[in-house]
PDB file of N, CA and C in Angstrom:
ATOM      1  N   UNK A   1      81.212 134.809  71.283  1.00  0.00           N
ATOM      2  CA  UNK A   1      81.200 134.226  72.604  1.00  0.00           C
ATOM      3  C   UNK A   1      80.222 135.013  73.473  1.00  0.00           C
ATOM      4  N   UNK A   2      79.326 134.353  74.248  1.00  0.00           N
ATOM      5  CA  UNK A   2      78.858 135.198  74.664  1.00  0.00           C
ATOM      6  C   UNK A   2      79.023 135.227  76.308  1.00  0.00           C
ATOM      7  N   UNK A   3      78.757 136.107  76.893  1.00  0.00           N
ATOM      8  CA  UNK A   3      78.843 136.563  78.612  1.00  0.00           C
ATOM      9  C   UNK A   3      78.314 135.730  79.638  1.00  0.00           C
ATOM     10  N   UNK A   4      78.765 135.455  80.186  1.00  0.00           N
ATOM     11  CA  UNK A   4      78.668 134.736  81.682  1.00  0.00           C
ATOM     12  C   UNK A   4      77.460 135.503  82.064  1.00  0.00           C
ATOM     13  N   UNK A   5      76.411 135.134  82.523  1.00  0.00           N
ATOM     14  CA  UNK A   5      75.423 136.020  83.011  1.00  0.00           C
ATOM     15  C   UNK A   5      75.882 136.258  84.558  1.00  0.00           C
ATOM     16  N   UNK A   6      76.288 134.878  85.492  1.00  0.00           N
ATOM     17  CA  UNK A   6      76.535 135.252  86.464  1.00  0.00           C
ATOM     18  C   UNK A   6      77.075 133.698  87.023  1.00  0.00           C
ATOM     19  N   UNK A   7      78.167 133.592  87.694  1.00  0.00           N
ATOM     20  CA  UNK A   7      78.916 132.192  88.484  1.00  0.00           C
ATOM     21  C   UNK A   7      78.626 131.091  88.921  1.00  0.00           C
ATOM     22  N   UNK A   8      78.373 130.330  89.584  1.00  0.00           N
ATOM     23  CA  UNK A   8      77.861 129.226  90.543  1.00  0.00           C
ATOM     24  C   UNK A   8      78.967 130.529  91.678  1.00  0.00           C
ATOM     25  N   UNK A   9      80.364 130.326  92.091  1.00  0.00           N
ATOM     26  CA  UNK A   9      80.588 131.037  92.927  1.00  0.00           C
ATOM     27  C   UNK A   9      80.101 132.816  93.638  1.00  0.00           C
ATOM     28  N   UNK A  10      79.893 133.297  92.680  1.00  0.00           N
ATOM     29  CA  UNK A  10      78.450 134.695  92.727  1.00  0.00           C
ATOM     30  C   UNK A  10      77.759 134.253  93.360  1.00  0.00           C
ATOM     31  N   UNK A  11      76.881 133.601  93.024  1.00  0.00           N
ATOM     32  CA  UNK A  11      75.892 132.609  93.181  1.00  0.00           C
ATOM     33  C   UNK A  11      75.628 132.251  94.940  1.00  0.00           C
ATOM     34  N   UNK A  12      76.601 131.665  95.140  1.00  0.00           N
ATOM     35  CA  UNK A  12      77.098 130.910  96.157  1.00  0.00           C
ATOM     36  C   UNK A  12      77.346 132.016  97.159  1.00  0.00           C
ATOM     37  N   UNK A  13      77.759 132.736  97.435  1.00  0.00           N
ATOM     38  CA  UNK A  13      77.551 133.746  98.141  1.00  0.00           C
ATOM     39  C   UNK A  13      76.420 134.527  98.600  1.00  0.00           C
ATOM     40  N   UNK A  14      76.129 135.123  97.622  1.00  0.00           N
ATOM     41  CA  UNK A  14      74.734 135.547  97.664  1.00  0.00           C
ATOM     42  C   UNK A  14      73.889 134.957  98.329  1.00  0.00           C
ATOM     43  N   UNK A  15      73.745 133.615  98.091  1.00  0.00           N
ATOM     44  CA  UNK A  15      72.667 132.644  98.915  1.00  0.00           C
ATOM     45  C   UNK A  15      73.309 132.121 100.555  1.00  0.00           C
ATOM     46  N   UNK A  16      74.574 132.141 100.248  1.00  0.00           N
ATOM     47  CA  UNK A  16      74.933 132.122 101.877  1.00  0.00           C
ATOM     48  C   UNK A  16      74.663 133.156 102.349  1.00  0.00           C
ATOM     49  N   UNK A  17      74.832 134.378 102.331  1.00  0.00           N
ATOM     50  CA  UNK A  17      74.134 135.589 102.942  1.00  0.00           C
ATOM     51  C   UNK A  17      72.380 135.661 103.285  1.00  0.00           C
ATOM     52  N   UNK A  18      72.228 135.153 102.154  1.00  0.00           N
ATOM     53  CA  UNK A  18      70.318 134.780 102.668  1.00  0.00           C
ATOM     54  C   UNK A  18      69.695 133.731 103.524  1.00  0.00           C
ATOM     55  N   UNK A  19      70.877 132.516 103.527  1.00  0.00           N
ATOM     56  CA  UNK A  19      70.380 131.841 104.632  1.00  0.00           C
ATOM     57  C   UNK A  19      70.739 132.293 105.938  1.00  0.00           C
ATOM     58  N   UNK A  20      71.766 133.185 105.906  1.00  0.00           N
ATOM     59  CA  UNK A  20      72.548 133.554 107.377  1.00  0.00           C
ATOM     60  C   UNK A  20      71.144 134.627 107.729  1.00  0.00           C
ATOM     61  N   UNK A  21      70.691 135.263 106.954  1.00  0.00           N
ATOM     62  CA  UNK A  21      69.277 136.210 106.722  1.00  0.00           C
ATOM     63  C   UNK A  21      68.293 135.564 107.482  1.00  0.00           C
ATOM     64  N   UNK A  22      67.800 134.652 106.440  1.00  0.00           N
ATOM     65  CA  UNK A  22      66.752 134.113 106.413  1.00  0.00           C
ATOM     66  C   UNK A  22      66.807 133.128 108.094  1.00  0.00           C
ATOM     67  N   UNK A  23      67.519 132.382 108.364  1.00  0.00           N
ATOM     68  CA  UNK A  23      67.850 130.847 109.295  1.00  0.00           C
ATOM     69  C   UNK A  23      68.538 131.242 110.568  1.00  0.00           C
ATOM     70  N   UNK A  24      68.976 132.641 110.361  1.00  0.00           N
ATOM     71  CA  UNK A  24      69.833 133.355 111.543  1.00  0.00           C
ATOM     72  C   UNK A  24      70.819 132.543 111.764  1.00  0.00           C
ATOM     73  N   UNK A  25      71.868 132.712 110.971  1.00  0.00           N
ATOM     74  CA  UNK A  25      73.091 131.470 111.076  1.00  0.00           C
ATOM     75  C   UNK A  25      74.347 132.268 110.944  1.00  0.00           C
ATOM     76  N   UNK A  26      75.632 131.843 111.003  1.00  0.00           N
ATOM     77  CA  UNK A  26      76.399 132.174 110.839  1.00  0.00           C
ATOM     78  C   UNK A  26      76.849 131.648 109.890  1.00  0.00           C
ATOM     79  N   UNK A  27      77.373 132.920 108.587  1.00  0.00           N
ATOM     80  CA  UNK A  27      77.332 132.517 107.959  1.00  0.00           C
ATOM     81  C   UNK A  27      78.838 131.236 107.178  1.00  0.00           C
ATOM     82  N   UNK A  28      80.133 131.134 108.307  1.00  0.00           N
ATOM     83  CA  UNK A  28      81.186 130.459 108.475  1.00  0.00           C
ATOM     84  C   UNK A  28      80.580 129.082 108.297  1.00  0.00           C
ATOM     85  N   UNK A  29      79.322 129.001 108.842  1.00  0.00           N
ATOM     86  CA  UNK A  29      79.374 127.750 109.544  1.00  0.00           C
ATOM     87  C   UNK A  29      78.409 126.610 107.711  1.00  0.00           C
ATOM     88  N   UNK A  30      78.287 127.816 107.296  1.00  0.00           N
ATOM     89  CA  UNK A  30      77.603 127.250 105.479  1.00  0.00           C
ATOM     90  C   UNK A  30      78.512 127.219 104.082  1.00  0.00           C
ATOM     91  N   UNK A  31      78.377 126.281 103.727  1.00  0.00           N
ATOM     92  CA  UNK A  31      79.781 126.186 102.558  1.00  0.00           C
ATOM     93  C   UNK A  31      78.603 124.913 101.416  1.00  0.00           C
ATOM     94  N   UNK A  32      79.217 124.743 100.497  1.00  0.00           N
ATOM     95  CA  UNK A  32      78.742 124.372  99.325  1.00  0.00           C
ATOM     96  C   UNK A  32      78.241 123.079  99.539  1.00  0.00           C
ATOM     97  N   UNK A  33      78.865 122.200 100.466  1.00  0.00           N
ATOM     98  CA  UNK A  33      78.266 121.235 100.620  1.00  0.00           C
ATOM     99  C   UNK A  33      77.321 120.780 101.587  1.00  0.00           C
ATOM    100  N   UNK A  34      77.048 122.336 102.504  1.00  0.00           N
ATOM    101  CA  UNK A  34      76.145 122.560 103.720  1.00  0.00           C
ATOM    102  C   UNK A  34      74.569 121.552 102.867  1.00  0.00           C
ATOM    103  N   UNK A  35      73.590 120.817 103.093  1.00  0.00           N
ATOM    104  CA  UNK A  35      72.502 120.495 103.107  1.00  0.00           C
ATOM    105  C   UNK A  35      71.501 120.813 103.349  1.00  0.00           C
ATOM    106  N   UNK A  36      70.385 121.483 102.856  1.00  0.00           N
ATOM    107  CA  UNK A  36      69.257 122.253 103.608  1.00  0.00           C
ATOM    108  C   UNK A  36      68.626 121.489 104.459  1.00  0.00           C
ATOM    109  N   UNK A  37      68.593 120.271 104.553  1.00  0.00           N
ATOM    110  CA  UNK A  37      67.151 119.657 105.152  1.00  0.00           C
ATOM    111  C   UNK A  37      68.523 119.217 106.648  1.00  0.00           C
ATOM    112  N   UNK A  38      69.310 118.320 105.796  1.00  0.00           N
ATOM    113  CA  UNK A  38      69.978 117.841 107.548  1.00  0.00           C
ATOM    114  C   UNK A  38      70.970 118.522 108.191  1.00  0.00           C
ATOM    115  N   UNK A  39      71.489 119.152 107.125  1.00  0.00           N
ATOM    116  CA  UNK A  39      72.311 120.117 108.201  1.00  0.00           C
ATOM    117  C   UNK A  39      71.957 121.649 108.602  1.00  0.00           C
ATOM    118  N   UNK A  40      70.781 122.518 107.695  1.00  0.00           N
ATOM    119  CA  UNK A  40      70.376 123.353 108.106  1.00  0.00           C
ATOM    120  C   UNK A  40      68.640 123.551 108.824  1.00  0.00           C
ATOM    121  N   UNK A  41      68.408 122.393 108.080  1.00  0.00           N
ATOM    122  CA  UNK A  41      67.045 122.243 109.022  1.00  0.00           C
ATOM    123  C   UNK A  41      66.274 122.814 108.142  1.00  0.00           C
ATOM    124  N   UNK A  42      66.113 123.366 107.041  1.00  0.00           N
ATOM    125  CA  UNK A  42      65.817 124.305 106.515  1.00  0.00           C
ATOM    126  C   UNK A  42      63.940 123.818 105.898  1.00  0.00           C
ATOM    127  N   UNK A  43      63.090 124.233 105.986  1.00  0.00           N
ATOM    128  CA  UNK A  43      62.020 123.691 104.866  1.00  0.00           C
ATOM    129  C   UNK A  43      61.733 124.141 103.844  1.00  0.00           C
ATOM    130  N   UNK A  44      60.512 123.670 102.893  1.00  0.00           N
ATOM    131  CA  UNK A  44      60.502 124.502 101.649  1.00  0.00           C
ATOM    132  C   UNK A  44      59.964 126.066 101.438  1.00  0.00           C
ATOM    133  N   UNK A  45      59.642 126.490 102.590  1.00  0.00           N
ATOM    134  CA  UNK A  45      59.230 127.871 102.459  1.00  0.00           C
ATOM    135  C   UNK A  45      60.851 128.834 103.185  1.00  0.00           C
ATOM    136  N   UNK A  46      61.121 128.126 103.648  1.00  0.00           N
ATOM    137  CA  UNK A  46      62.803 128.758 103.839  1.00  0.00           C
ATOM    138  C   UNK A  46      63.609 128.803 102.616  1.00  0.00           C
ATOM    139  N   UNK A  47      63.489 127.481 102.211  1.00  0.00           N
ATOM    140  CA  UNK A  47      64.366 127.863 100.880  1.00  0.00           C
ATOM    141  C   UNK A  47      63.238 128.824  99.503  1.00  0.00           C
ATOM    142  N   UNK A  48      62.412 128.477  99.071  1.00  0.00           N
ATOM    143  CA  UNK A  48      61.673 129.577  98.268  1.00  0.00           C
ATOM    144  C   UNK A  48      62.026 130.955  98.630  1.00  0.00           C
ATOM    145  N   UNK A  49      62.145 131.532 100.249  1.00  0.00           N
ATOM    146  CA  UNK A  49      62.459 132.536 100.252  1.00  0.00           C
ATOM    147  C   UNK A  49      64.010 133.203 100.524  1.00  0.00           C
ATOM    148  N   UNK A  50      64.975 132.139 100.363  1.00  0.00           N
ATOM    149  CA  UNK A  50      66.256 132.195 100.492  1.00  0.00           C
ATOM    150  C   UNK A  50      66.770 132.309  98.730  1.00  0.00           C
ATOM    151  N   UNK A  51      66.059 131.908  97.796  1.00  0.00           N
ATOM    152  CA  UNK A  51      66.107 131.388  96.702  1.00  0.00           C
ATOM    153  C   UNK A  51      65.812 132.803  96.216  1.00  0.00           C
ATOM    154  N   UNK A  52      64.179 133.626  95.950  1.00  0.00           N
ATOM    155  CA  UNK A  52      63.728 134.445  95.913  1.00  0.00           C
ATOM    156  C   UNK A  52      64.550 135.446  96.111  1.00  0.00           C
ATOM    157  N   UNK A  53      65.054 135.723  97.514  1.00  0.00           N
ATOM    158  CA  UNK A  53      66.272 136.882  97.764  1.00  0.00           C
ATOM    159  C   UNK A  53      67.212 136.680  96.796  1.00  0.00           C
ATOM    160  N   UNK A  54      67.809 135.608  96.755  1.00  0.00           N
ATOM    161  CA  UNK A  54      69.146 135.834  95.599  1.00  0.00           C
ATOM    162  C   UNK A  54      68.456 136.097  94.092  1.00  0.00           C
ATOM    163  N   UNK A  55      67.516 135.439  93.874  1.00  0.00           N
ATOM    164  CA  UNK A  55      66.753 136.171  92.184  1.00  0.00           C
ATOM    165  C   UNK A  55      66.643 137.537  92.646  1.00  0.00           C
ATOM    166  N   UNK A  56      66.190 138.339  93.770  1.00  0.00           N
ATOM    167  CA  UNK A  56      65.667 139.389  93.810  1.00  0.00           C
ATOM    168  C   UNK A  56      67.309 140.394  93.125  1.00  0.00           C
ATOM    169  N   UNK A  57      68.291 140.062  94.210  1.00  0.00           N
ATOM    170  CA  UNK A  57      69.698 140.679  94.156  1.00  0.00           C
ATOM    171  C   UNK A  57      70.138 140.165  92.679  1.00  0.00           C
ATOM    172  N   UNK A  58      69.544 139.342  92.144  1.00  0.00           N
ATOM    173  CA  UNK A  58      70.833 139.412  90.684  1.00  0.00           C
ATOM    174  C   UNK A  58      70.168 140.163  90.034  1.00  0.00           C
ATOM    175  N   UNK A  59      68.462 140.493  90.243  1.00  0.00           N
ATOM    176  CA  UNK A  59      67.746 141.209  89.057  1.00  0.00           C
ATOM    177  C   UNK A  59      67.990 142.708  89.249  1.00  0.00           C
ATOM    178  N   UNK A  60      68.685 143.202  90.303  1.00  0.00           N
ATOM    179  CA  UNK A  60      69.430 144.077  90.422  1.00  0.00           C
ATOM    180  C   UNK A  60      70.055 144.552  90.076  1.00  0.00           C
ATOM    181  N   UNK A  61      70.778 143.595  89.527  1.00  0.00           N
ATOM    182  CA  UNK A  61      72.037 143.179  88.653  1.00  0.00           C
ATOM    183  C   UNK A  61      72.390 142.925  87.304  1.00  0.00           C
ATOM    184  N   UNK A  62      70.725 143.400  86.505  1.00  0.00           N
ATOM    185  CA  UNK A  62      70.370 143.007  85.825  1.00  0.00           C
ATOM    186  C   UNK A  62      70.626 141.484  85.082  1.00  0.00           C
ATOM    187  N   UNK A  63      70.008 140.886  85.780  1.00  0.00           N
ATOM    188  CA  UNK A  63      70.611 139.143  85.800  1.00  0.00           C
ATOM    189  C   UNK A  63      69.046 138.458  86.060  1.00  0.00           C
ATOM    190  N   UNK A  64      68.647 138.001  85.085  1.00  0.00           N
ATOM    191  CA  UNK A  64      67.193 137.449  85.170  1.00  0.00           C
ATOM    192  C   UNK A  64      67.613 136.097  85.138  1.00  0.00           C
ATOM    193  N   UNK A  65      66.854 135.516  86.079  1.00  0.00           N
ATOM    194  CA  UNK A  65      66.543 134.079  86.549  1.00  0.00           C
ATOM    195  C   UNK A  65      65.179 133.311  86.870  1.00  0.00           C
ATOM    196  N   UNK A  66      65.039 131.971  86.140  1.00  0.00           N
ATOM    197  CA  UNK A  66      64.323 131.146  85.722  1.00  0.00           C
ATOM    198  C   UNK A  66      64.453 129.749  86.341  1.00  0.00           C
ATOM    199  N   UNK A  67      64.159 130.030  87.421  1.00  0.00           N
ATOM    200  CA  UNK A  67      63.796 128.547  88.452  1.00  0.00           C
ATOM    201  C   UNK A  67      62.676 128.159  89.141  1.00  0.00           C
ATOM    202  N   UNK A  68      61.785 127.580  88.800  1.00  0.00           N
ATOM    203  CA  UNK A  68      60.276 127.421  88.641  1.00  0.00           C
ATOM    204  C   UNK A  68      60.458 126.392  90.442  1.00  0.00           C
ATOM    205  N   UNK A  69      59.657 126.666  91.121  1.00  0.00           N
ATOM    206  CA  UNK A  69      59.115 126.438  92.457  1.00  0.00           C
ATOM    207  C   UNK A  69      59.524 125.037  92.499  1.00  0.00           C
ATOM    208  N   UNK A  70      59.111 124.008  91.281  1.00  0.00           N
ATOM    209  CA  UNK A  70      59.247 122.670  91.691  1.00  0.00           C
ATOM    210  C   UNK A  70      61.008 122.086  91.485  1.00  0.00           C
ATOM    211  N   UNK A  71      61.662 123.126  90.984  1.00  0.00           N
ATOM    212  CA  UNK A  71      62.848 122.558  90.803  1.00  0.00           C
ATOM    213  C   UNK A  71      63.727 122.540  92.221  1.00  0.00           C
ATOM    214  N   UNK A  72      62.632 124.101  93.068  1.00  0.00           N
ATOM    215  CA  UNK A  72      63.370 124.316  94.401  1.00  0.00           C
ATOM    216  C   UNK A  72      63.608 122.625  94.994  1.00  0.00           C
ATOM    217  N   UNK A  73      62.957 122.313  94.962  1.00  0.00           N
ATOM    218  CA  UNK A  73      62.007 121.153  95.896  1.00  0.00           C
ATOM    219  C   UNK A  73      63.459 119.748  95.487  1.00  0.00           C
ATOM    220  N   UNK A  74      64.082 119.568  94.668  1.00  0.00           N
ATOM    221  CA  UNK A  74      64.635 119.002  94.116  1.00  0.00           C
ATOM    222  C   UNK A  74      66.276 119.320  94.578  1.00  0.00           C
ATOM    223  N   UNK A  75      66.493 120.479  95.080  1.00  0.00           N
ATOM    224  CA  UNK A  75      67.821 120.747  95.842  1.00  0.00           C
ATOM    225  C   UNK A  75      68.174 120.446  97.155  1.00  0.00           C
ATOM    226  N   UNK A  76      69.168 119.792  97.312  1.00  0.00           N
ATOM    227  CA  UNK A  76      69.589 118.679  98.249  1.00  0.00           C
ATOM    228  C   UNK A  76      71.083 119.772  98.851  1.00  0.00           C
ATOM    229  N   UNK A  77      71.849 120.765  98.222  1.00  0.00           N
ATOM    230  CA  UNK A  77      72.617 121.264  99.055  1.00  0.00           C
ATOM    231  C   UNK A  77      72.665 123.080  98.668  1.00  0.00           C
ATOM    232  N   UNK A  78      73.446 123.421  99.180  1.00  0.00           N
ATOM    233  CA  UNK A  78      73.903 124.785  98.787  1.00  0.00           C
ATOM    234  C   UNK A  78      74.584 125.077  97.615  1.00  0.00           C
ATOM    235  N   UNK A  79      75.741 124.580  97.173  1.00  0.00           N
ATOM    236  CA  UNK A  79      76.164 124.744  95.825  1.00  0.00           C
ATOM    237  C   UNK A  79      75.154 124.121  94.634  1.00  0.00           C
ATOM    238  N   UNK A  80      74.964 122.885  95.099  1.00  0.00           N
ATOM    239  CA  UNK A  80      73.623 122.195  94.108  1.00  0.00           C
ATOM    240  C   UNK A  80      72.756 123.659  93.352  1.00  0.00           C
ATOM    241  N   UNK A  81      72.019 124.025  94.858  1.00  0.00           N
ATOM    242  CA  UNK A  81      71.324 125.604  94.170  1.00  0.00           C
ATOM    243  C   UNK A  81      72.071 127.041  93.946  1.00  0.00           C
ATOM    244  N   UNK A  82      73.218 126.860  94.204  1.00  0.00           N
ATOM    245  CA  UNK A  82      74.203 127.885  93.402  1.00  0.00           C
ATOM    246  C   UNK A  82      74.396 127.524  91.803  1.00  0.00           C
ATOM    247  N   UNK A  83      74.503 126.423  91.720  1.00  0.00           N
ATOM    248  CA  UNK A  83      74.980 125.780  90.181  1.00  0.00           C
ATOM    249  C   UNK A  83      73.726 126.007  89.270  1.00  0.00           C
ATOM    250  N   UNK A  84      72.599 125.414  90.372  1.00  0.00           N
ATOM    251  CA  UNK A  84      71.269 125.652  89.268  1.00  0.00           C
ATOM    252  C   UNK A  84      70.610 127.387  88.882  1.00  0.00           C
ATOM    253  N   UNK A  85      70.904 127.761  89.732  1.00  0.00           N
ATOM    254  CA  UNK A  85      70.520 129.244  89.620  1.00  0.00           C
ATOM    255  C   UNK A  85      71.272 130.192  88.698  1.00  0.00           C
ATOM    256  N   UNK A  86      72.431 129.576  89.029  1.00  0.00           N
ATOM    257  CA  UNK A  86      73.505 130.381  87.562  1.00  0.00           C
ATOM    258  C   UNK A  86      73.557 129.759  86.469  1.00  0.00           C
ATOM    259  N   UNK A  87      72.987 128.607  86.261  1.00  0.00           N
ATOM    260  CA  UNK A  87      72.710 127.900  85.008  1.00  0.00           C
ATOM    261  C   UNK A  87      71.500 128.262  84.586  1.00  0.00           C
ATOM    262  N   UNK A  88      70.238 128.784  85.097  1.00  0.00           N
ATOM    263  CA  UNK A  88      68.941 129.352  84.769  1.00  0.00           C
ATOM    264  C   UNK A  88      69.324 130.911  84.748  1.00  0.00           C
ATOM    265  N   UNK A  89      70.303 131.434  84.876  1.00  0.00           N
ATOM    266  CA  UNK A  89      70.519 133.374  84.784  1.00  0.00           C
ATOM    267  C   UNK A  89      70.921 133.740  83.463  1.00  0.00           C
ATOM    268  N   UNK A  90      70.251 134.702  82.716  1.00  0.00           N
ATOM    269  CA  UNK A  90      70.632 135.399  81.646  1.00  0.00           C
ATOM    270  C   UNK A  90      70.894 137.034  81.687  1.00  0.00           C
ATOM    271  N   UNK A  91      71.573 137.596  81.018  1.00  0.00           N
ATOM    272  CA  UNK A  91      71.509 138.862  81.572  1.00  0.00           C
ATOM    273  C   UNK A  91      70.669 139.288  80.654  1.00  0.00           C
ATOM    274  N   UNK A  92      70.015 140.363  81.066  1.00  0.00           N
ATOM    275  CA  UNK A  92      69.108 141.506  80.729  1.00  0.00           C
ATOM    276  C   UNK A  92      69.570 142.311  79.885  1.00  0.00           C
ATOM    277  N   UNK A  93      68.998 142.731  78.948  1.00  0.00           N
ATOM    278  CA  UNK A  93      69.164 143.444  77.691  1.00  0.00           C
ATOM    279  C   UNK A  93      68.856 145.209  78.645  1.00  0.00           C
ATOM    280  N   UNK A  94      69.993 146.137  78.736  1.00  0.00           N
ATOM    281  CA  UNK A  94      69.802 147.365  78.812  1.00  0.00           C
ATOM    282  C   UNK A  94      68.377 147.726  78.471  1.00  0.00           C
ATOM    283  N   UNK A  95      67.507 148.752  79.361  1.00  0.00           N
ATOM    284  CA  UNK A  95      66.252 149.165  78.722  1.00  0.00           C
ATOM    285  C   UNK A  95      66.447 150.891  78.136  1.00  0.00           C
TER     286      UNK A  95
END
């Protein structure tokens, strides 16, 4: 069996903390079914770099992630890109 690299709920956190970052929001007011475009206003260089922060923090974590720019473009809510981001994470082999 092998290891969970990392949650949709992990996940999901992490990136609510980066939009509260990134959008200056609170972060109460963002939950899984929050929307980037109509309910946060958000554009595509907000999310690339809301996206970016949470790859940055899992690779921390040793948690490598594989979500290529055009898939950003294709996310319609907050959990949507929690689900996809922990479905593209593998963990890192100790160096």
């Amino acid at each position: 069996m092998t290891e969970t690299a990392v949650t949709p709920d992990e996940v999901l956190g992490l990136l609510v903390g980066r939009i509260e970052e990134v959008l200056d929001l609170d972060a109460d007011d963002v939950g899984a079914d929050t929307r980037f475009d109509e309910d946060l206003h958000a554009d595509s260089l907000d999310l690339v770099e809301m996206v970016e922060g949470v790859e940055r923090s899992l690779r921390e974590r040793g948690v490598s992630v594989a979500l290529r720019d055009d898939e950003l473009l294709t996310l319609r809510t907050v959990g949507e890109a929690a689900a996809r981001i922990a479905a593209g994470a593998s963990r890192q082999a100790p160096s």
